[in-house]
C-alpha atoms as a PDB file:
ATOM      1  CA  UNK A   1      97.203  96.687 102.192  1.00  0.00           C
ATOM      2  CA  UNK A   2     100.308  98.025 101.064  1.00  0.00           C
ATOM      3  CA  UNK A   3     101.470  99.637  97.612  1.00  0.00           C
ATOM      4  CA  UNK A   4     104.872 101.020  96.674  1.00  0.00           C
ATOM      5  CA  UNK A   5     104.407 103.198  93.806  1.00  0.00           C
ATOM      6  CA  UNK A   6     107.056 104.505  91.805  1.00  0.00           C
ATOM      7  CA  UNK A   7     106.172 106.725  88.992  1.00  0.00           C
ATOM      8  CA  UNK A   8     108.379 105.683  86.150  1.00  0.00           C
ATOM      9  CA  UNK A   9     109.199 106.324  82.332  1.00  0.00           C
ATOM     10  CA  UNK A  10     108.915 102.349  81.640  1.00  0.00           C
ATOM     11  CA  UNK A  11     108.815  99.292  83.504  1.00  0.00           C
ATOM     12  CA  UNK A  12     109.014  95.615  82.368  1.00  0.00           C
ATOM     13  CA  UNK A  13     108.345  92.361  83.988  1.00  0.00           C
ATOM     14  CA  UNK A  14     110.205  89.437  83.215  1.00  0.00           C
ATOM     15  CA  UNK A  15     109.601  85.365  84.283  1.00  0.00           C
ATOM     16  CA  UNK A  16     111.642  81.993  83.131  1.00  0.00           C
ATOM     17  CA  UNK A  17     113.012  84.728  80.622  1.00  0.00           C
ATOM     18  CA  UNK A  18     110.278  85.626  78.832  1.00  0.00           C
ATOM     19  CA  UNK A  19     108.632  89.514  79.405  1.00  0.00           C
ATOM     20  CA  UNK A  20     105.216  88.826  80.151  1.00  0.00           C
ATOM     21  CA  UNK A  21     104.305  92.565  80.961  1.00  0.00           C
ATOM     22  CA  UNK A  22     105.759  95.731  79.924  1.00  0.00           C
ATOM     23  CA  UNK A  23     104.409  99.687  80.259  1.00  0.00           C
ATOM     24  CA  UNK A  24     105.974 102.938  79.264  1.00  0.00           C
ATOM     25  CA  UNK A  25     104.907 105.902  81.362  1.00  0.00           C
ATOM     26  CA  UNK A  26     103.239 105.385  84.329  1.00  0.00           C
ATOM     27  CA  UNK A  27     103.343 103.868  88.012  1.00  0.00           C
ATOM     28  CA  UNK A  28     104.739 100.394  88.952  1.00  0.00           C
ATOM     29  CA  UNK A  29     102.926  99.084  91.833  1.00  0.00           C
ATOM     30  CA  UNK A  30     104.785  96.915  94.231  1.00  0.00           C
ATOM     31  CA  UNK A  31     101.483  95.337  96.513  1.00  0.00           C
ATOM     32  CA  UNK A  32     101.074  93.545  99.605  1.00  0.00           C
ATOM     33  CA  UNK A  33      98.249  92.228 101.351  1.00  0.00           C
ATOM     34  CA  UNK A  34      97.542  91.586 105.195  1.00  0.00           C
ATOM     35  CA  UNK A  35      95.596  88.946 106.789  1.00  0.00           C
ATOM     36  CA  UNK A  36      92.852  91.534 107.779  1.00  0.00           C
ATOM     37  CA  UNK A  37      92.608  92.740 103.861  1.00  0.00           C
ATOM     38  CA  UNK A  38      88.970  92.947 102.689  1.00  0.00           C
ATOM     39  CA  UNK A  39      87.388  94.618  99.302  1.00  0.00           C
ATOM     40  CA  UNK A  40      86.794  97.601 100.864  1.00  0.00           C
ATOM     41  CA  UNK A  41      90.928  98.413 100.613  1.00  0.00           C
ATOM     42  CA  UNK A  42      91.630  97.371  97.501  1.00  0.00           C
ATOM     43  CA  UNK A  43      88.780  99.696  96.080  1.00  0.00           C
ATOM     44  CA  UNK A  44      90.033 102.538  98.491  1.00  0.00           C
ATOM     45  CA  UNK A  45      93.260 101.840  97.031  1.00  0.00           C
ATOM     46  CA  UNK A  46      92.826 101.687  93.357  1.00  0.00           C
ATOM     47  CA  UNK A  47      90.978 105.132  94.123  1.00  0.00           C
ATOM     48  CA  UNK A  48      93.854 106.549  95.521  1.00  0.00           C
ATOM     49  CA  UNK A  49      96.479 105.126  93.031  1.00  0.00           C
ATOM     50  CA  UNK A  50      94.252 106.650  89.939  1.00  0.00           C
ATOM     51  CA  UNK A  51      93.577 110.203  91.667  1.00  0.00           C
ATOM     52  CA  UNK A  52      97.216 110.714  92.983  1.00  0.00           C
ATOM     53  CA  UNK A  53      98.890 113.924  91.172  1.00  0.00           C
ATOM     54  CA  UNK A  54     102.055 113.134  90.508  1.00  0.00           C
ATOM     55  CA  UNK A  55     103.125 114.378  86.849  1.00  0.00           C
ATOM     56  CA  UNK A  56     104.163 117.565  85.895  1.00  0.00           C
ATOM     57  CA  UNK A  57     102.084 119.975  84.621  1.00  0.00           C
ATOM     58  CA  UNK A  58     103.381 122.287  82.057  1.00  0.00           C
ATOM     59  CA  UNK A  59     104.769 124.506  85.062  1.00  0.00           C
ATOM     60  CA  UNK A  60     106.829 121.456  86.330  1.00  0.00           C
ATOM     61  CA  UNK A  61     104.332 121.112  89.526  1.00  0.00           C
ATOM     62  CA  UNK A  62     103.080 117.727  90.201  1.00  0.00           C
ATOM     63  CA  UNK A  63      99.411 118.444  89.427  1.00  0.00           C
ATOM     64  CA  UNK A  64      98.573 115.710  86.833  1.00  0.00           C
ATOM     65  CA  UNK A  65      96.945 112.637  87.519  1.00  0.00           C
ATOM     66  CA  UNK A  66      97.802 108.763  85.250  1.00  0.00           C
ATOM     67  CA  UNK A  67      94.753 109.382  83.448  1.00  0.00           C
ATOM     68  CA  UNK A  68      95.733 113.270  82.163  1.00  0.00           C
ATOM     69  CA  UNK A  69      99.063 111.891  81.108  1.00  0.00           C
ATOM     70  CA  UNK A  70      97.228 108.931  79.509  1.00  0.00           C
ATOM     71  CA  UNK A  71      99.615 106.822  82.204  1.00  0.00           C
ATOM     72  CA  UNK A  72      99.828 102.819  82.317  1.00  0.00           C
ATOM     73  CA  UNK A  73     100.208 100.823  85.525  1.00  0.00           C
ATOM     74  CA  UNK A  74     102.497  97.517  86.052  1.00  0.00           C
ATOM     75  CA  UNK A  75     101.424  95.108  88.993  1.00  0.00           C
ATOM     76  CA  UNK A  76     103.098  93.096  90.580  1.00  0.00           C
ATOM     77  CA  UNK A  77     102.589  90.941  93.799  1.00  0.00           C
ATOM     78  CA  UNK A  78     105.108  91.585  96.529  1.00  0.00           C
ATOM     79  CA  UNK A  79     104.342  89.567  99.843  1.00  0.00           C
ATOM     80  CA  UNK A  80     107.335  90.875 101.206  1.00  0.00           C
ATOM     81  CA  UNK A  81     106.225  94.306 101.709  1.00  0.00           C
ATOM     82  CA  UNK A  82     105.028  92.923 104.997  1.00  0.00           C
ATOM     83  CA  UNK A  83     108.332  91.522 106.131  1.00  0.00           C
ATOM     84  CA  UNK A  84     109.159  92.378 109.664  1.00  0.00           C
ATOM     85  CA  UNK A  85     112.723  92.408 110.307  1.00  0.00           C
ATOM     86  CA  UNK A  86     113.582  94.711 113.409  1.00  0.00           C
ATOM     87  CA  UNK A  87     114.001  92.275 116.151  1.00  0.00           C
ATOM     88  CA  UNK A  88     116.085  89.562 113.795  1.00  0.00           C
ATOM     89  CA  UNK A  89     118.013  89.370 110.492  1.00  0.00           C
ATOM     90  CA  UNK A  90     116.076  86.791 108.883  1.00  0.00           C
ATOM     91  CA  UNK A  91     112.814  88.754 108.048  1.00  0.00           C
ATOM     92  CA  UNK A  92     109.023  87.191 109.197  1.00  0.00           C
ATOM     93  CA  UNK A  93     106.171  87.222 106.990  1.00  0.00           C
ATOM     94  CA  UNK A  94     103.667  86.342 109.086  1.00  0.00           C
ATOM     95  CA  UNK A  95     101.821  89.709 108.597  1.00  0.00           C
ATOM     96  CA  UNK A  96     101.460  88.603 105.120  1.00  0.00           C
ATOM     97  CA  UNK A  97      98.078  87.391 103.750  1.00  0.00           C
ATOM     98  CA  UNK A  98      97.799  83.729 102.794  1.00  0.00           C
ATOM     99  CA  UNK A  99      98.142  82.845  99.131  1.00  0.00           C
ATOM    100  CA  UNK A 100      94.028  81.848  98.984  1.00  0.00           C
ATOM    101  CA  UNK A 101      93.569  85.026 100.761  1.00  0.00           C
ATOM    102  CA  UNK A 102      95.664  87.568  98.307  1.00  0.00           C
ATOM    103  CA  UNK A 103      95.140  86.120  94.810  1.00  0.00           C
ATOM    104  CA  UNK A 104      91.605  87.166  94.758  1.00  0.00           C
ATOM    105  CA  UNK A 105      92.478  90.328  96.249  1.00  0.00           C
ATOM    106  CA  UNK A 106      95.469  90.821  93.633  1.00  0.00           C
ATOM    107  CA  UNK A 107      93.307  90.270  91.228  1.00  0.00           C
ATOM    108  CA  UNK A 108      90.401  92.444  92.428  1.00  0.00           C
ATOM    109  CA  UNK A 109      92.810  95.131  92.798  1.00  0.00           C
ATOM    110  CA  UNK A 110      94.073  95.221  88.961  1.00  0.00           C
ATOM    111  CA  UNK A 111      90.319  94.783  87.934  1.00  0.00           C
ATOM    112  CA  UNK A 112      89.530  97.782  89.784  1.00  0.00           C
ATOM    113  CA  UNK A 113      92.410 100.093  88.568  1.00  0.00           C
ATOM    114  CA  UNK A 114      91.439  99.161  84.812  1.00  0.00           C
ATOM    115  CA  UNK A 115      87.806  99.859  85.400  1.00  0.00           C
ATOM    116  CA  UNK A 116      89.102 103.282  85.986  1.00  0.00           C
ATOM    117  CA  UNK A 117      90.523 103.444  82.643  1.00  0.00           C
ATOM    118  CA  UNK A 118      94.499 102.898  82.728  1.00  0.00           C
ATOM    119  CA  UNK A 119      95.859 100.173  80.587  1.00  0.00           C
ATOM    120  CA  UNK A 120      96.974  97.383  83.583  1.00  0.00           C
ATOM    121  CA  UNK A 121     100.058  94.995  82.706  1.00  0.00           C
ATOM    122  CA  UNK A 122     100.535  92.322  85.222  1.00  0.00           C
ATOM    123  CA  UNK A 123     103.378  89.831  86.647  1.00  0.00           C
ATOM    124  CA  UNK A 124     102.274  86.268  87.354  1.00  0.00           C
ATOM    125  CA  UNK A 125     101.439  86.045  91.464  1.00  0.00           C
ATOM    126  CA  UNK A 126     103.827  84.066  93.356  1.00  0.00           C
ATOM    127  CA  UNK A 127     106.298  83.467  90.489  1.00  0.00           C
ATOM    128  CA  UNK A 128     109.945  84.621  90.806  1.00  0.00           C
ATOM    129  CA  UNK A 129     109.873  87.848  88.843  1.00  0.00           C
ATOM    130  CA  UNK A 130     112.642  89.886  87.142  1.00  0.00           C
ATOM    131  CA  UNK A 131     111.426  93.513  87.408  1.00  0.00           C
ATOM    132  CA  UNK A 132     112.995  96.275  85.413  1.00  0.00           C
ATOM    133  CA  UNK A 133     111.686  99.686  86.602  1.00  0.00           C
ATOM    134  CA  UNK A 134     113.292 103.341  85.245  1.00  0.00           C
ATOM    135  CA  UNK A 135     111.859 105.604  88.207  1.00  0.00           C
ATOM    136  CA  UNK A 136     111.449 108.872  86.812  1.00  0.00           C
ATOM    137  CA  UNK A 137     112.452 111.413  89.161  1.00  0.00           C
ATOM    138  CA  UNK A 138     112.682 109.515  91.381  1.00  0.00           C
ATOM    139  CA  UNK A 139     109.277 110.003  92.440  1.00  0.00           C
ATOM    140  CA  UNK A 140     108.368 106.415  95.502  1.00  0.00           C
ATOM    141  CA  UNK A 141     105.985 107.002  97.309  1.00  0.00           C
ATOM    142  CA  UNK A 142     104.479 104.097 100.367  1.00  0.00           C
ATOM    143  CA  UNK A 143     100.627 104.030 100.547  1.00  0.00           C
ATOM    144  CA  UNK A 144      98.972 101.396 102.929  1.00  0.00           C
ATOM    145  CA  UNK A 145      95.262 101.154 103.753  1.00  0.00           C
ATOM    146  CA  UNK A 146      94.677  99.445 107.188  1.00  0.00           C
ATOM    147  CA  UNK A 147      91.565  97.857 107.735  1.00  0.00           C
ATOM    148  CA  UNK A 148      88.236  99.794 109.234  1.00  0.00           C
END
C-alpha cells in the first residue's frame, strides 16, 4: 500500500465538472494498492496517516498531529502510484491491485481514518478526477506499507 500525503491549506476534487469533495486544512491522500494488500495495511496505515506530526506548533516545529489542528483528509484513488516505468517509457501497472481487489480496500481505508475522528471527503474510485490541491509548505511526504 502506498499513500502520497501532502499536507495542504485546501484541496478539492472535481468529476464531469461537478466538485464532489472539497476540505480546507488538512492532508490529501493520493493511495495505491498492491496485489498482496490485506486489512492489516490499510489499518496500519490510517494509524500512521492520523498520528503523523506534521503542523506547526506555536514554535513553528512540526509537532501537531490532523486531529490537534482539527485537520480534514481528501481521498482519492490513484492506481498509478504503482506504475513501473524504469526499463520503458510507457509505464506498467501490473503491480497494481485489481479493481475487485482495491475498492473494498479504498473503502476500508477511508472508514478507518474517519473512525479516528477526521472529517473524510472522497473522489469517486476509478473515475477521471480533476484534483486541485494548495500544498502548504510544501510539506509530501511517500508512506507505503508492504505486506507481513
Amino acid at each position: 500500500m502506498r499513500v502520497l500525503l501532502q499536507r495542504v491549506a485546501r484541496a478539492g476534487v472535481t468529476i464531469e465538472g461537478e466538485l464532489v469533495g472539497r476540505i480546507e486544512r488538512g492532508f490529501c491522500l493520493l493511495v495505491g494498492f498492491t496485489g498482496t494488500d490485506t486489512d492489516a495495511e490499510v489499518d496500519w496505515m490510517a494509524d500512521k496517516v492520523i498520528g503523523l506530526r506534521l503542523f506547526p506548533d506555536p514554535d513553528g516545529k512540526m509537532n501537531l498531529a490532523l486531529v490537534d489542528v482539527t485537520g480534514e483528509l481528501l481521498v482519492i484513488s490513484q492506481f498509478t502510484l504503482y506504475g513501473a516505468a524504469a526499463q520503458r517509457r510507457r509505464p506498467s501497472f501490473i503491480d497494481a491491485a485489481r479493481t475487485e481487489q482495491a475498492i473494498p480496500l479504498y473503502e476500508r481505508f477511508c472508514r478507518e481514518l474517519a473512525a479516528r475522528g477526521p472529517r473524510v471527503a472522497t473522489g469517486r474510485f476509478g473515475a477521471e478526477m480533476l484534483v486541485e490541491i494548495q500544498n502548504d509548505g510544501p510539506v509530501t511526504l511517500m508512506l507505503e506499507k508492504h505486506h507481513g
